[in-house]
N, C-alpha and C. Protein backbone atom coordinates (compact mmCIF):
# COMPACT_ATOMS: atom_id res chain seq x y z
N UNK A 1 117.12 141.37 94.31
CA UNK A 1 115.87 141.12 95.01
C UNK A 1 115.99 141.41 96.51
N UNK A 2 117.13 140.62 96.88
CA UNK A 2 116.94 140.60 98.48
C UNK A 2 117.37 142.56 99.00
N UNK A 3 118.39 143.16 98.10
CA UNK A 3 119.02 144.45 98.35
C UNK A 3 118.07 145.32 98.25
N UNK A 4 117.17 145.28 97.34
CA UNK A 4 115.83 146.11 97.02
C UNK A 4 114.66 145.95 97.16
N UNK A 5 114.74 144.93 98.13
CA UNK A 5 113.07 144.95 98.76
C UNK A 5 112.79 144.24 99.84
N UNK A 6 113.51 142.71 99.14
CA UNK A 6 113.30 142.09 100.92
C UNK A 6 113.86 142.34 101.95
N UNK A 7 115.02 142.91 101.98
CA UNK A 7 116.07 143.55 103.51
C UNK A 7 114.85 144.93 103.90
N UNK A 8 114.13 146.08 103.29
CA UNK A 8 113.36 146.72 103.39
C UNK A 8 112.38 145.88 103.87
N UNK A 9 111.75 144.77 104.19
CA UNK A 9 110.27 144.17 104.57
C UNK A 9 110.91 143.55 105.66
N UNK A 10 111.98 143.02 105.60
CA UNK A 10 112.61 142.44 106.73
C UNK A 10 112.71 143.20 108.00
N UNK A 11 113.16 144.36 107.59
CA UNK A 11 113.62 145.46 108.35
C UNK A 11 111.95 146.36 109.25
N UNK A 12 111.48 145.98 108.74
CA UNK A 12 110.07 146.67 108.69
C UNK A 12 109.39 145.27 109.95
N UNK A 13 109.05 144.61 109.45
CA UNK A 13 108.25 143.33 110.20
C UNK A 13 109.51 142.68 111.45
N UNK A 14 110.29 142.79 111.51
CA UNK A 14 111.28 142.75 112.84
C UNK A 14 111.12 143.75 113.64
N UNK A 15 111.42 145.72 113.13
CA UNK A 15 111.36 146.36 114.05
C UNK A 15 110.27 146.52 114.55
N UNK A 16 109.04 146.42 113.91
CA UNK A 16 107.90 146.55 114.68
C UNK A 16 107.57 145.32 115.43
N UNK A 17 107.85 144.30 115.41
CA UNK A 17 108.25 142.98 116.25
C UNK A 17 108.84 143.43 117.77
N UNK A 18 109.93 143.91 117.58
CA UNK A 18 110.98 144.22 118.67
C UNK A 18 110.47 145.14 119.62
N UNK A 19 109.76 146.74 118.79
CA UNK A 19 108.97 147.48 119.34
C UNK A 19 108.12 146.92 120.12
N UNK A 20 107.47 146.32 119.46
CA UNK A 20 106.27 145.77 120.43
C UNK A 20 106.55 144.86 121.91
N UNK A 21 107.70 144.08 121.31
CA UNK A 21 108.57 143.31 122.32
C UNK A 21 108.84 143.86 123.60
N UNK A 22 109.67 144.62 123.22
CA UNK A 22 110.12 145.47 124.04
C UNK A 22 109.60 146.90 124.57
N UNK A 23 108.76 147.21 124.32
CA UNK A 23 108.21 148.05 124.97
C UNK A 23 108.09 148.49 126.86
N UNK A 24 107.73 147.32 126.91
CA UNK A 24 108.26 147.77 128.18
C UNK A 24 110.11 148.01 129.19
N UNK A 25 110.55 147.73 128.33
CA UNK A 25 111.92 147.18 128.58
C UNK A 25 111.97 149.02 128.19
N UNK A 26 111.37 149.70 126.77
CA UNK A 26 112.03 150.73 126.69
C UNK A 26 111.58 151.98 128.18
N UNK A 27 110.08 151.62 128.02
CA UNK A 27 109.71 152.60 128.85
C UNK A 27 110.22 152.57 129.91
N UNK A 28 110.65 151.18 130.89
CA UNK A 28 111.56 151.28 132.28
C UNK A 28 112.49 151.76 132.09
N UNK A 29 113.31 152.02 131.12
CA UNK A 29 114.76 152.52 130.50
C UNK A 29 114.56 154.54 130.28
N UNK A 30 113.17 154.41 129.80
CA UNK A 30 113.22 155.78 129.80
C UNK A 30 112.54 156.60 131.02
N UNK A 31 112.20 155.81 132.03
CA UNK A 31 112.14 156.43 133.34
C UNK A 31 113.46 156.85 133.95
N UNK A 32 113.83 155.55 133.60
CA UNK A 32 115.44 155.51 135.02
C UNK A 32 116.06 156.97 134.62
N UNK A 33 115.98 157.31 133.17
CA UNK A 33 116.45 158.28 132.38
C UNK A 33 116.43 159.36 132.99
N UNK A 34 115.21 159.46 133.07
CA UNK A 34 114.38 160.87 133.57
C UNK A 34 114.63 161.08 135.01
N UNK A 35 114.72 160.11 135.99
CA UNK A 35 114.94 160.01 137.32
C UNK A 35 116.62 160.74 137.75
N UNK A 36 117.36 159.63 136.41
CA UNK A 36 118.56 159.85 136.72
C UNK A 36 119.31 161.07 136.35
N UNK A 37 118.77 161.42 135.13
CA UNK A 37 119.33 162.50 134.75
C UNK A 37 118.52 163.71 134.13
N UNK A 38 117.26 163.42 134.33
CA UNK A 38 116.02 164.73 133.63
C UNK A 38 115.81 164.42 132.34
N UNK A 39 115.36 165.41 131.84
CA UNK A 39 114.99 165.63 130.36
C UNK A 39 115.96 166.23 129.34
N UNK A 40 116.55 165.64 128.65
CA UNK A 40 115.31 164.88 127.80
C UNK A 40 115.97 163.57 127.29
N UNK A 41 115.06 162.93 127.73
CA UNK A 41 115.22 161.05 127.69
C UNK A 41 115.85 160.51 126.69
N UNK A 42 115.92 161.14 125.27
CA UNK A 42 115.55 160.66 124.63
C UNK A 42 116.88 161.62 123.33
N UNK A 43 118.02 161.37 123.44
CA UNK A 43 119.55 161.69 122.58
C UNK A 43 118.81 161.86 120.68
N UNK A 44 118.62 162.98 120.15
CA UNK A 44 118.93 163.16 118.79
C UNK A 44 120.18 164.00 118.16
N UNK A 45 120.25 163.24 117.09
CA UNK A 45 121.38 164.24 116.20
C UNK A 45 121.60 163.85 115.02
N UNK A 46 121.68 164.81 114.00
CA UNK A 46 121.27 164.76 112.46
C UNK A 46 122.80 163.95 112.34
N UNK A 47 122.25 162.88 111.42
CA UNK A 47 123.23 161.66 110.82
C UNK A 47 123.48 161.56 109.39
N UNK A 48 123.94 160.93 108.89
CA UNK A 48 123.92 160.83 106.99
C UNK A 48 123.42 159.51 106.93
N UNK A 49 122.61 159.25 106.03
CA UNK A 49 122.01 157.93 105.56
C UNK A 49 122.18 157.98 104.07
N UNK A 50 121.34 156.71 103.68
CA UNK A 50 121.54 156.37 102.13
C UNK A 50 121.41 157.65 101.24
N UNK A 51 122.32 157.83 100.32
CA UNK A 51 122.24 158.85 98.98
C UNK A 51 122.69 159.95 99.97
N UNK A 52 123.67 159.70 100.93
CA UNK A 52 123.46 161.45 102.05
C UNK A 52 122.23 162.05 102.10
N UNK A 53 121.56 161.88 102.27
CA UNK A 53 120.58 162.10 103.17
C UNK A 53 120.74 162.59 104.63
N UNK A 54 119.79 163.27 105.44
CA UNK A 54 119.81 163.74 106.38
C UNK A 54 118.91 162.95 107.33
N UNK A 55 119.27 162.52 108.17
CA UNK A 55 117.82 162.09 109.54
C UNK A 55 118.45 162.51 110.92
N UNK A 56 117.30 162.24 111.76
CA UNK A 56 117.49 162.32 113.27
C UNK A 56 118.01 161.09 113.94
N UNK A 57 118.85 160.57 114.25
CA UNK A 57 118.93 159.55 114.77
C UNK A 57 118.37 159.66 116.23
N UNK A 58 117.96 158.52 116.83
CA UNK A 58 117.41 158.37 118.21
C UNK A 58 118.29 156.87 119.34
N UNK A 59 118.54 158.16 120.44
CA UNK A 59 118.97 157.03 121.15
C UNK A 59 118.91 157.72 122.74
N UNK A 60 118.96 156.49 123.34
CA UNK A 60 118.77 156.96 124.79
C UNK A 60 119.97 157.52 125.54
N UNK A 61 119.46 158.71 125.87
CA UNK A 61 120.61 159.69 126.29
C UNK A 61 121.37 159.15 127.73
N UNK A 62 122.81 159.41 127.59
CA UNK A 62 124.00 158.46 128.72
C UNK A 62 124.13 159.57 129.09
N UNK A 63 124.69 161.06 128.99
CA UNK A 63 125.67 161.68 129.73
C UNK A 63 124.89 162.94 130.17
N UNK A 64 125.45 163.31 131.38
CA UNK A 64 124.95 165.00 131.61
C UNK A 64 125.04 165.64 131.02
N UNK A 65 124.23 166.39 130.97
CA UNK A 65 124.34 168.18 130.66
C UNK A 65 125.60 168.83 130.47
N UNK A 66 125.79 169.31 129.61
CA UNK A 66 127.35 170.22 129.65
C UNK A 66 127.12 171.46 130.26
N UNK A 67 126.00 171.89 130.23
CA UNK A 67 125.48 173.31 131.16
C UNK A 67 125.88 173.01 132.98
N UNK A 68 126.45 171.81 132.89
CA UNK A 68 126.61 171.36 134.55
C UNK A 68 127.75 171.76 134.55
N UNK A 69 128.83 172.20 133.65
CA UNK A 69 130.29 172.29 133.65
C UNK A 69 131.30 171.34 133.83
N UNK A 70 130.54 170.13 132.80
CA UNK A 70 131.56 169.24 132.72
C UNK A 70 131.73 169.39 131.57
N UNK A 71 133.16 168.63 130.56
CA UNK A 71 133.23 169.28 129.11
C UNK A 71 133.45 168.03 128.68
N UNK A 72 134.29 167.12 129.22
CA UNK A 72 134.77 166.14 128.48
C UNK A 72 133.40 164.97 128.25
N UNK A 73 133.72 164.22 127.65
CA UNK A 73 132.66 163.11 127.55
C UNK A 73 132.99 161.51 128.48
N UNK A 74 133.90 161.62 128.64
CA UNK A 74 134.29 160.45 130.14
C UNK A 74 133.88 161.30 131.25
N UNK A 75 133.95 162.22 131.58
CA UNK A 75 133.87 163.13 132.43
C UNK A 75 131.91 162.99 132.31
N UNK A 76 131.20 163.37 131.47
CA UNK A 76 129.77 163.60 131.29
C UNK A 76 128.95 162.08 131.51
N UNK A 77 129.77 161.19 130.83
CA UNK A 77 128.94 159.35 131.06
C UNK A 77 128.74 159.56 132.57
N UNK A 78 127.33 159.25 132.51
CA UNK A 78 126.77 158.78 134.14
C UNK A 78 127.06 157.42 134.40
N UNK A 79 126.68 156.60 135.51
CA UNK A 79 126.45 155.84 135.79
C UNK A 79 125.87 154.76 135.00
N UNK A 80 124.50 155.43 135.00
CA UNK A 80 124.01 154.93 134.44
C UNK A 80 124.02 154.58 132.72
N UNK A 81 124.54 155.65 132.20
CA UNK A 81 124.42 155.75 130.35
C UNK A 81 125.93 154.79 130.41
N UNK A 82 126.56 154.26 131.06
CA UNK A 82 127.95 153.26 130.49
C UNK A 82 127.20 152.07 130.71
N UNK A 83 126.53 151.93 131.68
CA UNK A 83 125.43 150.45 132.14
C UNK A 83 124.69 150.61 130.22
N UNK A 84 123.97 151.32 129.97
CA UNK A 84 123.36 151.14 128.90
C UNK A 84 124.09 151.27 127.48
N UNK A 85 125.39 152.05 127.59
CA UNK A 85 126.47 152.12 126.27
C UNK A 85 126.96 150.31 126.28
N UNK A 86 127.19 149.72 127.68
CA UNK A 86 127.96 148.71 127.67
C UNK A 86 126.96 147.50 126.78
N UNK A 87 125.87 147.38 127.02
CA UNK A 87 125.12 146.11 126.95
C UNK A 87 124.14 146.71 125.39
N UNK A 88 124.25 147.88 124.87
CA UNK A 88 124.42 148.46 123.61
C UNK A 88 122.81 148.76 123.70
N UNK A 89 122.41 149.10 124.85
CA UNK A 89 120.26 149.62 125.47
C UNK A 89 120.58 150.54 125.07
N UNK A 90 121.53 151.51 124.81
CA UNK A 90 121.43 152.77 124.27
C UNK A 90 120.84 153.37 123.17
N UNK A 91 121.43 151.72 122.36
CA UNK A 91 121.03 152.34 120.63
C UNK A 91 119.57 151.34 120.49
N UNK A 92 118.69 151.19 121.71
CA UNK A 92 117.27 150.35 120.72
C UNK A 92 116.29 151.57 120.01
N UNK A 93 116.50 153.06 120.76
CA UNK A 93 115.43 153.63 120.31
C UNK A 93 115.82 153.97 118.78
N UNK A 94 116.90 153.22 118.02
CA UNK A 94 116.93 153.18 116.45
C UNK A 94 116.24 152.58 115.73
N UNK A 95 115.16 151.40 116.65
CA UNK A 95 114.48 150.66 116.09
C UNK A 95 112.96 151.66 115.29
N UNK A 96 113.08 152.77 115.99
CA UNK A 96 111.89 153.42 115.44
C UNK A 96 112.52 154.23 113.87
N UNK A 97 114.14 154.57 113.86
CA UNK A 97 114.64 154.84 112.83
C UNK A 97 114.56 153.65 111.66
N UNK A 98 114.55 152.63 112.19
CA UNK A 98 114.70 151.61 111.21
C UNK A 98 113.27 151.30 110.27
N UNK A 99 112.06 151.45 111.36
CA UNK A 99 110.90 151.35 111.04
C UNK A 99 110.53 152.49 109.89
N UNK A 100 110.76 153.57 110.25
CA UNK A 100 110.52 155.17 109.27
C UNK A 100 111.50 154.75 108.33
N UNK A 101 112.60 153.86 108.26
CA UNK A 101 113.43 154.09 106.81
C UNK A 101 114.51 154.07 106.74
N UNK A 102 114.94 155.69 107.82
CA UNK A 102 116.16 155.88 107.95
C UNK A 102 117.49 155.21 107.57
N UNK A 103 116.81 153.67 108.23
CA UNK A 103 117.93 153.04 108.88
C UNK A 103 117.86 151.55 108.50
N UNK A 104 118.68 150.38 108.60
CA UNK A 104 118.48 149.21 108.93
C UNK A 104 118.86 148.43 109.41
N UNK A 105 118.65 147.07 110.47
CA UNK A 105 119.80 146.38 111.27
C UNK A 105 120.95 146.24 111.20
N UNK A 106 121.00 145.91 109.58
CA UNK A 106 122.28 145.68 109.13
C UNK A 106 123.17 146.59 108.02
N UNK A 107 124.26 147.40 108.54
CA UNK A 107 124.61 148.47 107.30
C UNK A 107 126.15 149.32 108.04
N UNK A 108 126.56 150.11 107.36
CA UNK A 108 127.43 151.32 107.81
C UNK A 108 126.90 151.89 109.09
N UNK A 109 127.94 152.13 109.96
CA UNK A 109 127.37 152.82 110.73
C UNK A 109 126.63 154.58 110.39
N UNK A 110 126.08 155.06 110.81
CA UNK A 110 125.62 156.75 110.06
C UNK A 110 126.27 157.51 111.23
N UNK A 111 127.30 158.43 110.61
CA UNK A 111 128.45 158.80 110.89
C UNK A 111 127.72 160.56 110.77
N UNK A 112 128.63 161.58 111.25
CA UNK A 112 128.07 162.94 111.11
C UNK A 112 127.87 163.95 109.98
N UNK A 113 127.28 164.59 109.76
CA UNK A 113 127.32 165.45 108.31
C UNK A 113 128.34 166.34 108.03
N UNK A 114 129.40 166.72 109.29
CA UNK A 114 130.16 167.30 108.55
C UNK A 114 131.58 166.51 108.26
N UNK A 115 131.67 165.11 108.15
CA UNK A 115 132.17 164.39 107.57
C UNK A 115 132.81 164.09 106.13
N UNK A 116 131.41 164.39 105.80
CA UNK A 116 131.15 164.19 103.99
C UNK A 116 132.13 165.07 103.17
N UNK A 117 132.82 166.06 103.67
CA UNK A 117 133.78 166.86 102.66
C UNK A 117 135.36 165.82 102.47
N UNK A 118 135.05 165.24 103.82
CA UNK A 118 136.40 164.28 104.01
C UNK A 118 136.32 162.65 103.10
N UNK A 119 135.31 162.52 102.81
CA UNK A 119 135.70 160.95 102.85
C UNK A 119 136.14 160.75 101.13
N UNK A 120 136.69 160.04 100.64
CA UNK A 120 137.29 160.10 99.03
C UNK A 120 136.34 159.11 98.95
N UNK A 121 136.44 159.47 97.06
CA UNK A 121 135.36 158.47 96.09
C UNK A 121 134.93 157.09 96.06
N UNK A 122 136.32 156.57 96.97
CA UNK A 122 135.60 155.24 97.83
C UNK A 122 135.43 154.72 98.77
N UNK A 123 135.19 155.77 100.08
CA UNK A 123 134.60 155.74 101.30
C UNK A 123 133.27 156.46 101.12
N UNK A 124 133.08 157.03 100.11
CA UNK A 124 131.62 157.66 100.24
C UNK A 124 130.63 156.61 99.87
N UNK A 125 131.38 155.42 99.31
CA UNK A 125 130.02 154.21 98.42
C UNK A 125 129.35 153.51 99.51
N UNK A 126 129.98 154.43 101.11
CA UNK A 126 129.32 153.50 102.45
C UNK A 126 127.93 154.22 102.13
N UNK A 127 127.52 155.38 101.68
CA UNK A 127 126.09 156.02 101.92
C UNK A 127 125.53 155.07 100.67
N UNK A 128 125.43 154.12 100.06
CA UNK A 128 124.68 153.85 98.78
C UNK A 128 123.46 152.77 99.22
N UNK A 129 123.88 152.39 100.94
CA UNK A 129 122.92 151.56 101.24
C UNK A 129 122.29 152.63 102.77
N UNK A 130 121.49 152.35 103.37
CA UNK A 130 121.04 152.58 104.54
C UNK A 130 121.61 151.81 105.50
N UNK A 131 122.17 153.34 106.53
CA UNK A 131 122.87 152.78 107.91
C UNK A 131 122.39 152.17 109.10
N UNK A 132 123.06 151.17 109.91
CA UNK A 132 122.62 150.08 110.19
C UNK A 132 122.91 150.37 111.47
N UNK A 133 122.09 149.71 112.70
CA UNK A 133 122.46 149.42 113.82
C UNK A 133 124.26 148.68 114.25
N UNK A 134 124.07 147.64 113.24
CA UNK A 134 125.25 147.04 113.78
C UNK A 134 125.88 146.69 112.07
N UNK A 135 127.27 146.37 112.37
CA UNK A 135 127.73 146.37 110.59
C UNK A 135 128.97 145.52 110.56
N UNK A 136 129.62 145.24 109.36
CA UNK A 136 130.75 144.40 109.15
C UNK A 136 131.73 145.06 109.96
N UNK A 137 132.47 146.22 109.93
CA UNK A 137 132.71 147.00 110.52
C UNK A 137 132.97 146.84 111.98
N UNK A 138 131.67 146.45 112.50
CA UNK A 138 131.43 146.21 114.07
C UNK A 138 131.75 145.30 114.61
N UNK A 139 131.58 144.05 113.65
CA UNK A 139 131.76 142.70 113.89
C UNK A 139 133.74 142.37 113.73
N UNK A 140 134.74 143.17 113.07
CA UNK A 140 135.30 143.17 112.94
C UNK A 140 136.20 143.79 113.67
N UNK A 141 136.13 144.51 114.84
CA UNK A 141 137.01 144.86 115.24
C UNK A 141 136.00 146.28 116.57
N UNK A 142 135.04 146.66 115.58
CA UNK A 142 134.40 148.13 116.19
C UNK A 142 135.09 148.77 117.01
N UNK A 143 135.29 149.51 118.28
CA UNK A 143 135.91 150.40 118.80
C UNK A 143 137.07 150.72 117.82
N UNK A 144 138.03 149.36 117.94
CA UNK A 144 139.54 149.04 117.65
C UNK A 144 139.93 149.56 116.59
N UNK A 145 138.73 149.91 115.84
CA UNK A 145 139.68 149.95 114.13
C UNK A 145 139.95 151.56 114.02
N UNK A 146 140.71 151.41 113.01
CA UNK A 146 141.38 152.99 112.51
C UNK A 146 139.83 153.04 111.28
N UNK A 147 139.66 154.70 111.49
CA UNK A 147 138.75 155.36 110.55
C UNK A 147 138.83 154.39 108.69
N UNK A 148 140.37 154.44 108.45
CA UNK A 148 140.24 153.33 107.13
C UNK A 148 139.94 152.18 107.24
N UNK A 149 140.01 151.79 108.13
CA UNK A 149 139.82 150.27 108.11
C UNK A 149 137.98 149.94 108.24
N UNK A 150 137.61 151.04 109.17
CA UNK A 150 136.22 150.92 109.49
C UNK A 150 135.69 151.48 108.03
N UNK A 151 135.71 151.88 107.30
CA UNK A 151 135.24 152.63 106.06
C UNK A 151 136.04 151.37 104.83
N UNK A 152 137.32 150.90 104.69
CA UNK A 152 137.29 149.32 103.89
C UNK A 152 136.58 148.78 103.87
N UNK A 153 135.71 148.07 105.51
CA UNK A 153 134.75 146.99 105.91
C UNK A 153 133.57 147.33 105.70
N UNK A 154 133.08 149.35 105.25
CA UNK A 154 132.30 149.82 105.10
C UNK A 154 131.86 149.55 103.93
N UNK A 155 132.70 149.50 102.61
CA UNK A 155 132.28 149.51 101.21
C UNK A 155 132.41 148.02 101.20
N UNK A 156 133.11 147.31 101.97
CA UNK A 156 133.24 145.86 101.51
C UNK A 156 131.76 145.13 101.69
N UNK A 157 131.16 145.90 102.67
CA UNK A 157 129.90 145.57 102.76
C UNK A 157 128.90 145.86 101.60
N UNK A 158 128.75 147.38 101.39
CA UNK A 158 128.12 147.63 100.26
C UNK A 158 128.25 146.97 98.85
N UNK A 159 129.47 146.34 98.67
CA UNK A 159 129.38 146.11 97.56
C UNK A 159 129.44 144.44 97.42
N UNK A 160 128.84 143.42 98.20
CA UNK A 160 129.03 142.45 98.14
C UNK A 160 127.87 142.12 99.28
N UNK A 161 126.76 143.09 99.32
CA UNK A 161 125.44 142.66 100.61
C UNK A 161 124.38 142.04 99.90
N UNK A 162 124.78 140.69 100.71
CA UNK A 162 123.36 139.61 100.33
C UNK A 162 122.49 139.14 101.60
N UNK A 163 121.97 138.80 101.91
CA UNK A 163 121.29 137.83 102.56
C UNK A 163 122.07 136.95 104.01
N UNK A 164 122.56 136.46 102.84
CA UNK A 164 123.82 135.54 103.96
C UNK A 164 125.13 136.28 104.87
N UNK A 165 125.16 137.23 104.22
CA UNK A 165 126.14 138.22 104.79
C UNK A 165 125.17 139.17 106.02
N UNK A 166 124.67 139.17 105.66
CA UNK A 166 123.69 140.14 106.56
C UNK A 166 123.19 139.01 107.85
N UNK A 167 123.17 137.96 107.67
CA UNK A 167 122.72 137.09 108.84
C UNK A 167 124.40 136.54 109.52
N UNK A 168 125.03 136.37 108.81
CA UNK A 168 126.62 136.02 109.35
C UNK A 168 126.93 137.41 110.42
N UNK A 169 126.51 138.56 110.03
CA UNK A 169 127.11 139.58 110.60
C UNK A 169 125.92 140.03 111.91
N UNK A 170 124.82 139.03 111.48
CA UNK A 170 123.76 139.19 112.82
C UNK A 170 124.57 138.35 113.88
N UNK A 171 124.75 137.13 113.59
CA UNK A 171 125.56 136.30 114.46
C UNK A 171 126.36 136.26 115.34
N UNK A 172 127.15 137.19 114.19
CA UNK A 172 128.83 138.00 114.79
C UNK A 172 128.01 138.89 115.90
N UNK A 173 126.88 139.43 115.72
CA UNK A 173 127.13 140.50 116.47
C UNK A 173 126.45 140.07 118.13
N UNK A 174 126.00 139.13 118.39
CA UNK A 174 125.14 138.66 119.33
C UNK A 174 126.04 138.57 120.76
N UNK A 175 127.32 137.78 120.28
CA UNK A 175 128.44 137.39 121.52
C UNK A 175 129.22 138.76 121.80
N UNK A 176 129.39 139.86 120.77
CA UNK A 176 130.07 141.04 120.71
C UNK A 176 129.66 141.72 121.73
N UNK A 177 128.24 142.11 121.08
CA UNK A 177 127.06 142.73 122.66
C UNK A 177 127.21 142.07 123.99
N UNK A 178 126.84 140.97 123.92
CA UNK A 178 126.51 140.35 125.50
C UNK A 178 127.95 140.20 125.74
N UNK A 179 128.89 140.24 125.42
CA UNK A 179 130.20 140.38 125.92
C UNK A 179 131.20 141.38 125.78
N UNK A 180 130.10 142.95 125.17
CA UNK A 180 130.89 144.08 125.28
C UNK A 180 132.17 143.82 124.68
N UNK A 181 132.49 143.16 123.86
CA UNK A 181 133.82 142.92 123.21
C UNK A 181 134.17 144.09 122.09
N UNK A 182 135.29 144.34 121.90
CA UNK A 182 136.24 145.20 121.31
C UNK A 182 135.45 146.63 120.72
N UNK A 183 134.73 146.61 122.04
CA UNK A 183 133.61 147.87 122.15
C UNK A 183 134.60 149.23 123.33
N UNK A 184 134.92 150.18 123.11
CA UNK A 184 134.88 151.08 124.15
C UNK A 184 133.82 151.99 124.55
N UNK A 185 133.79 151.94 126.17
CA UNK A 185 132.20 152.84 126.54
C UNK A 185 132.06 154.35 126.08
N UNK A 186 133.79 155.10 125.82
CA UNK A 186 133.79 156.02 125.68
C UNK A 186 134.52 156.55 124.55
N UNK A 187 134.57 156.82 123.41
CA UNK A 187 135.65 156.83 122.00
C UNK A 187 135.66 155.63 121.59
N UNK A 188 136.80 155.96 120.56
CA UNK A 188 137.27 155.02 119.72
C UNK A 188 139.19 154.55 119.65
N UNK A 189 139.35 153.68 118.67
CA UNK A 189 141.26 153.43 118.81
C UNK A 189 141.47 154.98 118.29
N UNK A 190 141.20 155.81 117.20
CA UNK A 190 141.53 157.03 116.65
C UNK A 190 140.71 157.94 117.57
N UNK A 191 141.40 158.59 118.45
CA UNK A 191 141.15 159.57 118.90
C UNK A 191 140.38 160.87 118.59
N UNK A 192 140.99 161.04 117.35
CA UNK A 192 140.66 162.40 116.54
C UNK A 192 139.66 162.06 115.54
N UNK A 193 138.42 163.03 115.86
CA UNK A 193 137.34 162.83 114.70
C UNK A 193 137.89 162.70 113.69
N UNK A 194 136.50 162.57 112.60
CA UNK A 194 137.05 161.86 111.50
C UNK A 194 137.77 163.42 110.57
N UNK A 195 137.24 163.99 110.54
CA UNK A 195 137.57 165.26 110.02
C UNK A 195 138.70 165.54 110.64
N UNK A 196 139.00 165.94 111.62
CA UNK A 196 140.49 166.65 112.47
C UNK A 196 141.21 164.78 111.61
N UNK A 197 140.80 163.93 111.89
CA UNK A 197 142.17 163.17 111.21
C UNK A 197 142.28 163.42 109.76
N UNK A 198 140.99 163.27 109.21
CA UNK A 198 141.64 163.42 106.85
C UNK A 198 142.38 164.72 107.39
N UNK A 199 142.26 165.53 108.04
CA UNK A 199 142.75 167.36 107.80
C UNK A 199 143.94 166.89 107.96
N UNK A 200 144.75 166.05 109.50
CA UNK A 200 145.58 166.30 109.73
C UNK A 200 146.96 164.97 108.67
N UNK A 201 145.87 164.34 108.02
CA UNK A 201 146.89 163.56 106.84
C UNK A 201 147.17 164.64 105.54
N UNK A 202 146.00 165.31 105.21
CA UNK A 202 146.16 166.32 103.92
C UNK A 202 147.10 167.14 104.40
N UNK A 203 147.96 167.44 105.69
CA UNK A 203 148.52 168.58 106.44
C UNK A 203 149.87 168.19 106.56
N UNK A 204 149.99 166.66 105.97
CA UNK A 204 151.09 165.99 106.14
C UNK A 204 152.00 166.11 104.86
């Protein structure tokens, strides 16, 4: 009941809650944007969701232009986009992903499409639900963890998501945010995408 319909109504009557909430909070956020760093305000890039699926994810863009001739991504974070990576303003414009479907508060994170050749028969059971703003995963360690460990906490979720788990891991995630905890502004503990790492274990 709650996996197939009510987390979907939940998800629905919160984000348009929040939207509305916050609205102005986004639009001052997507000025400073525009002031600080131009157009375009507003970060997409095709993600994997439930059943692999394809969407746009949305979030408010942190770093310059690479056409400026910077390459690295510590190097590209402005000022401003670590102020908004840190306190996690980056990722609200998902709330409109969450609303369309995409997505939901609580789930896997949605990771890149060319991923999917890498992950084995039981890291892929993270796509069987819709990816989430914040996740077991996150609450557990996020930046810190190694690619397996974040993809363990991934299916451990899927296959044991109720209600109560989904509000335990809202909880978890409240002090995480407002205290930027075991979050990095820039990467992760594994260095190497997820792909350059399965390659470089199959290489082993």
């Amino acid at each position: 009941m709650y996996k197939f319909f009510l987390k979907r109504l939940l998800d629905i009557i919160f984000s348009t809650t929040l939207i509305i909430l916050l609205s102005p909070l986004l639009i001052l956020v997507g000025v400073l944007i525009w002031i600080k760093m131009g157009t375009p305000v507003i970060f997409r890039q095709i993600r994997i969701g439930k059943n692999n699926q394809e969407f746009t994810i949305m979030k408010f863009r942190t770093m310059s232009d690479k056409s400026e001739g910077i390459n690295t991504d510590s190097q590209r974070l402005t000022k401003l986009g670590a102020f908004l990576r840190k306190l996690s303003i980056d990722e609200f414009p998902q709330l409109f992903n969450i609303f369309k479907g995409d997505m939901s508060f609580i789930g896997p994170r949605p990771l890149l499409k060319k991923y999917i050749p890498y992950y084995n028969d039981r890291e892929i059971k993270r796509h069987e639900v819709r990816p989430g703003m914040t996740s077991l995963a996150g609450v557990k360690g996020r930046s810190f963890l190694t690619w397996e460990e974040q993809f363990e906490y991934d299916v451990e979720y899927v296959e044991n998501l109720t209600l109560k788990m989904d509000l335990l891991i809202f909880i978890k995630t409240i002090p995480k945010v407002l205290g930027s905890k075991d979050m990095m502004v820039v990467g992760r503990k594994d260095i190497e995408s997820f792909d350059v790492h399965r390659k470089n274990q199959r290489s082993n």
